[in-house]
C-alpha atoms as a PDB file:
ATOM      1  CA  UNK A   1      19.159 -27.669 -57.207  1.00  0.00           C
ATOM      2  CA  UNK A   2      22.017 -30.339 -57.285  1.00  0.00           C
ATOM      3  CA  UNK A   3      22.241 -32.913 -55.312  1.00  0.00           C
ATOM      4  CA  UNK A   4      23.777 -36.687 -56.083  1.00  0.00           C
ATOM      5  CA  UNK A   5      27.045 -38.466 -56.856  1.00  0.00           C
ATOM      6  CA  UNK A   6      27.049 -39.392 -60.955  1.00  0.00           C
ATOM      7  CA  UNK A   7      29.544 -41.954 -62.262  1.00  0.00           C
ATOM      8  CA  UNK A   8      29.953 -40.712 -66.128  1.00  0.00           C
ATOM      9  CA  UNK A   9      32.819 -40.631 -68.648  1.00  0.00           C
ATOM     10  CA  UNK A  10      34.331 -38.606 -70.610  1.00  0.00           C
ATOM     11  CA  UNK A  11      34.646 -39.084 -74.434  1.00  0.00           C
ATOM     12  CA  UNK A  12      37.612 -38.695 -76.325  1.00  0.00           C
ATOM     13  CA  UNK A  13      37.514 -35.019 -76.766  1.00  0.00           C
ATOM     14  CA  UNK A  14      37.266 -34.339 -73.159  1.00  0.00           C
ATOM     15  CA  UNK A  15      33.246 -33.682 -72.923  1.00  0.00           C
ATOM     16  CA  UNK A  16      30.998 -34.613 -70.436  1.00  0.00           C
ATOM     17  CA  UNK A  17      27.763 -35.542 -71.081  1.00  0.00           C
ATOM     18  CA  UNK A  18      25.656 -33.576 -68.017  1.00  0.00           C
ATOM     19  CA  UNK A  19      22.831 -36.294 -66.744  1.00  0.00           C
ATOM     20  CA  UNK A  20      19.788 -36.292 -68.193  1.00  0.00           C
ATOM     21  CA  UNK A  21      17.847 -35.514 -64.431  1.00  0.00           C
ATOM     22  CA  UNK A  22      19.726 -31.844 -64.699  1.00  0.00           C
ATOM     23  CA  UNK A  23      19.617 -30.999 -68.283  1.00  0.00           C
ATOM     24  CA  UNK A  24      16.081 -29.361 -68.361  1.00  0.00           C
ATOM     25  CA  UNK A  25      16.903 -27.236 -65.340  1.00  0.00           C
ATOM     26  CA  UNK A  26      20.297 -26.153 -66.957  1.00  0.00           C
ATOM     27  CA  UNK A  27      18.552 -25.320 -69.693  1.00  0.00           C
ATOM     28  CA  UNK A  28      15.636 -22.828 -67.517  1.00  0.00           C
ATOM     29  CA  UNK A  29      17.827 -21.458 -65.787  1.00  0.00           C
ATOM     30  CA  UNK A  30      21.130 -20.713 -68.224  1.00  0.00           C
ATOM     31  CA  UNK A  31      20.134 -22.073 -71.424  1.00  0.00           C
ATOM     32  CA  UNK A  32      22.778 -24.156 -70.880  1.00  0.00           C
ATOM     33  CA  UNK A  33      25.448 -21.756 -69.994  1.00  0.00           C
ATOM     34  CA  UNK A  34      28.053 -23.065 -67.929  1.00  0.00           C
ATOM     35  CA  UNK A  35      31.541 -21.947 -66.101  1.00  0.00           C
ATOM     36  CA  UNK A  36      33.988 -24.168 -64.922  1.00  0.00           C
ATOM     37  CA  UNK A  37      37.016 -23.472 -62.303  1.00  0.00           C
ATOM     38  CA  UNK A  38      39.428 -25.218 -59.754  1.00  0.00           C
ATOM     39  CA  UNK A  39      38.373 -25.841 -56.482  1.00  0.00           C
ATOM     40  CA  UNK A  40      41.092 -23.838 -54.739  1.00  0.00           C
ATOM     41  CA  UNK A  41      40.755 -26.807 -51.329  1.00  0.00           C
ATOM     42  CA  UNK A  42      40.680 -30.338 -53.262  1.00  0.00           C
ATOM     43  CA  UNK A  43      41.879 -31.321 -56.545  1.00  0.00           C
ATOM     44  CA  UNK A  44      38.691 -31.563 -58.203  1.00  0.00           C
ATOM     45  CA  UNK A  45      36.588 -29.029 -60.359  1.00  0.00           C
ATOM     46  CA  UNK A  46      33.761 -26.668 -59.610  1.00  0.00           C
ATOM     47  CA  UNK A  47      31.050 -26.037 -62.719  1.00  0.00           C
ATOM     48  CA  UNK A  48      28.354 -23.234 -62.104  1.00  0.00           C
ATOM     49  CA  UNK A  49      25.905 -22.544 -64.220  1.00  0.00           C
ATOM     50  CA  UNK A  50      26.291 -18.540 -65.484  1.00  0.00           C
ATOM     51  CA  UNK A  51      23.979 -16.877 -62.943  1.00  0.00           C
ATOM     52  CA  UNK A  52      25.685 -18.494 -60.184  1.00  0.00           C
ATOM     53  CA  UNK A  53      28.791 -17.637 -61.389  1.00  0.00           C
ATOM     54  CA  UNK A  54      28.080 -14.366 -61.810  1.00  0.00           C
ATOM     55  CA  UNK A  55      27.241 -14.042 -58.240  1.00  0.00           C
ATOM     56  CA  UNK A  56      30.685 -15.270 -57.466  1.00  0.00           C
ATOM     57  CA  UNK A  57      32.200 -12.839 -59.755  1.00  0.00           C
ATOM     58  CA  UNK A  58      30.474 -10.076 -57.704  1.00  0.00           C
ATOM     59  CA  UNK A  59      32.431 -11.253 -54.537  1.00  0.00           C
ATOM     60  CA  UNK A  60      35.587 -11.158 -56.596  1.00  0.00           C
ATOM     61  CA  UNK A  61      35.303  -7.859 -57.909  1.00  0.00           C
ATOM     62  CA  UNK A  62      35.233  -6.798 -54.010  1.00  0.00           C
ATOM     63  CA  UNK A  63      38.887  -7.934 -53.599  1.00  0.00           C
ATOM     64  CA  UNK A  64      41.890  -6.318 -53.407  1.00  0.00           C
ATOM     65  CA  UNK A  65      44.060  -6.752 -56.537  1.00  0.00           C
ATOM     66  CA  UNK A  66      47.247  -5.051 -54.405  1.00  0.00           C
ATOM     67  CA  UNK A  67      46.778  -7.708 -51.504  1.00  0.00           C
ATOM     68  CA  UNK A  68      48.513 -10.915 -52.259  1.00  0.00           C
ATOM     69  CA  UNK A  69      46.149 -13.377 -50.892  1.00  0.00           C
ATOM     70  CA  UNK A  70      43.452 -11.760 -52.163  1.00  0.00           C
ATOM     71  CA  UNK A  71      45.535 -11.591 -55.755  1.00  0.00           C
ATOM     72  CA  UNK A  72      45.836 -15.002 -55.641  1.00  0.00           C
ATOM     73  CA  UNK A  73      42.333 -16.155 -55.640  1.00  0.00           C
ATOM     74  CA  UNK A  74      41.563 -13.763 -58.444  1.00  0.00           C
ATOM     75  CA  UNK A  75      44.664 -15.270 -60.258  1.00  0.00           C
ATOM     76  CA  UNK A  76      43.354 -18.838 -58.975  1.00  0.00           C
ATOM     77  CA  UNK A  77      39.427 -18.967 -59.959  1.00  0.00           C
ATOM     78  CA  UNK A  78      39.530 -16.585 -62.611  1.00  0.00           C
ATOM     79  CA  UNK A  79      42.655 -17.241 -64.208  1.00  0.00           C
ATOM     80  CA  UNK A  80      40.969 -21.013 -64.815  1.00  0.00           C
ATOM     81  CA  UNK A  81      37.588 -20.091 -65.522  1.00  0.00           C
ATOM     82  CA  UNK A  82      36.667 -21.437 -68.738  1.00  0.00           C
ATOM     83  CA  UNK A  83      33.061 -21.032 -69.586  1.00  0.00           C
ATOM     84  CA  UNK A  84      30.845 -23.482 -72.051  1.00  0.00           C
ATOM     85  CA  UNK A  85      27.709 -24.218 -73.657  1.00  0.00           C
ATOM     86  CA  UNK A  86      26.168 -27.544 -73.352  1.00  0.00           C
ATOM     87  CA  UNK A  87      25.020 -28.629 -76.893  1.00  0.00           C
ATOM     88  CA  UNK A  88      21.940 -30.811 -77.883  1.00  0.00           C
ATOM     89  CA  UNK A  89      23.322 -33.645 -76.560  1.00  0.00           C
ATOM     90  CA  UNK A  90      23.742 -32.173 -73.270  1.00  0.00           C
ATOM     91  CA  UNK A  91      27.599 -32.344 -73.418  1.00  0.00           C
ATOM     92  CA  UNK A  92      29.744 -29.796 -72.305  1.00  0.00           C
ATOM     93  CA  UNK A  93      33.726 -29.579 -73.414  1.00  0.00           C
ATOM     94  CA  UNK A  94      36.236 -28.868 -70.500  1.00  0.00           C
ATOM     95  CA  UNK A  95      39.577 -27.463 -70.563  1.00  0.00           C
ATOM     96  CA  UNK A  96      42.763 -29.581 -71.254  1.00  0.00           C
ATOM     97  CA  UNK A  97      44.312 -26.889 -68.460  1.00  0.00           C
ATOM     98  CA  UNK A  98      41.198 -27.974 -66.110  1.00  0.00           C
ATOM     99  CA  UNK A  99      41.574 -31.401 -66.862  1.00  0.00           C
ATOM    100  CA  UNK A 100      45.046 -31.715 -66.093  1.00  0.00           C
ATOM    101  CA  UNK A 101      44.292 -30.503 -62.957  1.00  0.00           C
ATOM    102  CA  UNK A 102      41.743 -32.209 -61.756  1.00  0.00           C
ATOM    103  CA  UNK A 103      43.985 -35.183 -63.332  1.00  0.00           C
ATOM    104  CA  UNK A 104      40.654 -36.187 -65.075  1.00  0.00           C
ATOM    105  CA  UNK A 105      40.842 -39.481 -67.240  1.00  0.00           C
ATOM    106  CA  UNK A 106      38.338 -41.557 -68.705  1.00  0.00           C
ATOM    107  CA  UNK A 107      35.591 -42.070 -65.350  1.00  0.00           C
ATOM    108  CA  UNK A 108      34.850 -39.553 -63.353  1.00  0.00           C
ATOM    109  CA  UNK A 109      32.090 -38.178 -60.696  1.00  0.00           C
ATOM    110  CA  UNK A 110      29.693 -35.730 -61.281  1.00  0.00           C
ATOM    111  CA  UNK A 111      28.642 -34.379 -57.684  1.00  0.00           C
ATOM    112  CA  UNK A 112      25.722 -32.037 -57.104  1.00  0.00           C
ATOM    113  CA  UNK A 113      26.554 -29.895 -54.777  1.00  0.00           C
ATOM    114  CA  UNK A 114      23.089 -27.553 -54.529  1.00  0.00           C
ATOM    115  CA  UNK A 115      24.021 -24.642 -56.813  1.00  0.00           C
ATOM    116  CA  UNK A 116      27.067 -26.050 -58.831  1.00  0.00           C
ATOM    117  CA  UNK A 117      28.746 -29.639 -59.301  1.00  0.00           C
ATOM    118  CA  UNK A 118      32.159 -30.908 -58.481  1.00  0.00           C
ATOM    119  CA  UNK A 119      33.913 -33.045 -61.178  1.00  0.00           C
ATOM    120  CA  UNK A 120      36.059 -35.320 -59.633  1.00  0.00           C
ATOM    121  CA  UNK A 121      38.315 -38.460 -61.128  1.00  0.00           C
ATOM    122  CA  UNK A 122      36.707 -41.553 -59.883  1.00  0.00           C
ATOM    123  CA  UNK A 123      39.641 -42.722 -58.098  1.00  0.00           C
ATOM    124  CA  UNK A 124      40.012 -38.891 -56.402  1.00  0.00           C
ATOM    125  CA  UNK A 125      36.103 -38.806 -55.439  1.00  0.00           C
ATOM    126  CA  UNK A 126      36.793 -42.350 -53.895  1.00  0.00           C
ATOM    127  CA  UNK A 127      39.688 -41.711 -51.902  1.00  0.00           C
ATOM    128  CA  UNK A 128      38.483 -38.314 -50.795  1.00  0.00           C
ATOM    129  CA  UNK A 129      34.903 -40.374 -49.256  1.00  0.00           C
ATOM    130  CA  UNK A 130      36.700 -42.862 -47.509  1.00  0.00           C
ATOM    131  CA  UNK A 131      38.808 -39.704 -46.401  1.00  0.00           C
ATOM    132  CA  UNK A 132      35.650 -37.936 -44.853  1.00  0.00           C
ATOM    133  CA  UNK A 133      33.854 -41.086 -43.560  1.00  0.00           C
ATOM    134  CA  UNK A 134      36.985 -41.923 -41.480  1.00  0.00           C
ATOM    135  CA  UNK A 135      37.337 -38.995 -39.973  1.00  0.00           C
ATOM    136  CA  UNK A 136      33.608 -38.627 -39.154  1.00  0.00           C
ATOM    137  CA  UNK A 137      33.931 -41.918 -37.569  1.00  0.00           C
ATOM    138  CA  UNK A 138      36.849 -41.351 -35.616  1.00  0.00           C
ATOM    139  CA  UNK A 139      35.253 -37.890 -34.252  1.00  0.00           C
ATOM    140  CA  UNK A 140      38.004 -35.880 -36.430  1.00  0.00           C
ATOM    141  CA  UNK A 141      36.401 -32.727 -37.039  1.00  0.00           C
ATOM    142  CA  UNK A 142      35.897 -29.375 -35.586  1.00  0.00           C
ATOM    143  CA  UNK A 143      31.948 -28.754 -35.219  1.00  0.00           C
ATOM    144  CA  UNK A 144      31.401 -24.896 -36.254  1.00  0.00           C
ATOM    145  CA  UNK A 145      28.299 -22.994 -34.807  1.00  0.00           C
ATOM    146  CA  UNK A 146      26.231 -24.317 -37.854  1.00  0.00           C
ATOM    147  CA  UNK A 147      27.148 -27.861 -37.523  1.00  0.00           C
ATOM    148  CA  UNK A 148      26.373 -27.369 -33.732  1.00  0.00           C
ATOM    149  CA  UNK A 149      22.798 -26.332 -34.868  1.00  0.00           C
ATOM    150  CA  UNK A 150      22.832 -28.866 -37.521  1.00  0.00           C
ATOM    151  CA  UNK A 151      20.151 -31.686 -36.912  1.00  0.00           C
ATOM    152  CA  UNK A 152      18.905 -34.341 -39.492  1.00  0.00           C
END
């Protein structure tokens, strides 16, 4: 399990170095096996590791390749899936095409999100909290059935 906002950089070669609280899991779980995508919603990235994935791919393989919404995910998440290995050093190399997108740079956030991570650039991940903050504040939202249930 995930959970946690993690200011890291990326070297020069465009690896990230996975914190060391998550590396023994990764490891149980995937030996270190790892796939990476878009995040269709927000311009950040979404890193699995394998069995999770694979779950996902399951769903997929349920769509419709003749409808064109349902084409376009497939195009979308699969078409950028790039999956990776962390190595000894618990580092694991993303794409230059994922990169770009996520218009990663030097700092960026590592965010646990349960059963994956978003990678987001710090400035992105910034923006987009003061983003959801505000709009909590200001009573901005539509509360779903779950959120009505919802209790902390």
């Amino acid at each position: 399990m995930f959970r946690g906002a993690n200011a890291i950089n990326l070297d020069s070669k465009g690896r990230l170095t996975i914190p060391t609280k998550y590396r023994e899991s990764l490891m149980d779980d995937c030996q270190g096996q790892l796939v990476c995508t878009i995040d269709i919603s927000q311009n950040c990235l979404l890193l699995y590791p394998l069995p999770e994935w694979e779950e996902i791919e399951l769903k997929l393989r349920k769509l419709s390749s003749t409808n064109p919404h349902e084409r376009r995910l497939l195009r979308l998440l699969l078409g950028y899936a790039s999956e990776g290995e962390m190595d000894k050093s618990g580092r694991i190399l993303l794409a230059p095409t994922l990169r770009q997108h996520a218009a990663l740079e030097k700092q960026i956030m590592l965010v646990g999100q349960l059963n994956k991570f978003e990678i987001w650039s710090d400035q992105a991940w910034n923006q987009q909290i003061s983003e959801d903050i505000a709009m909590e504040q200001r009573g901005e939202f539509e509360l779903t059935e779950r959120l009505q249930e919802f209790s902390l």
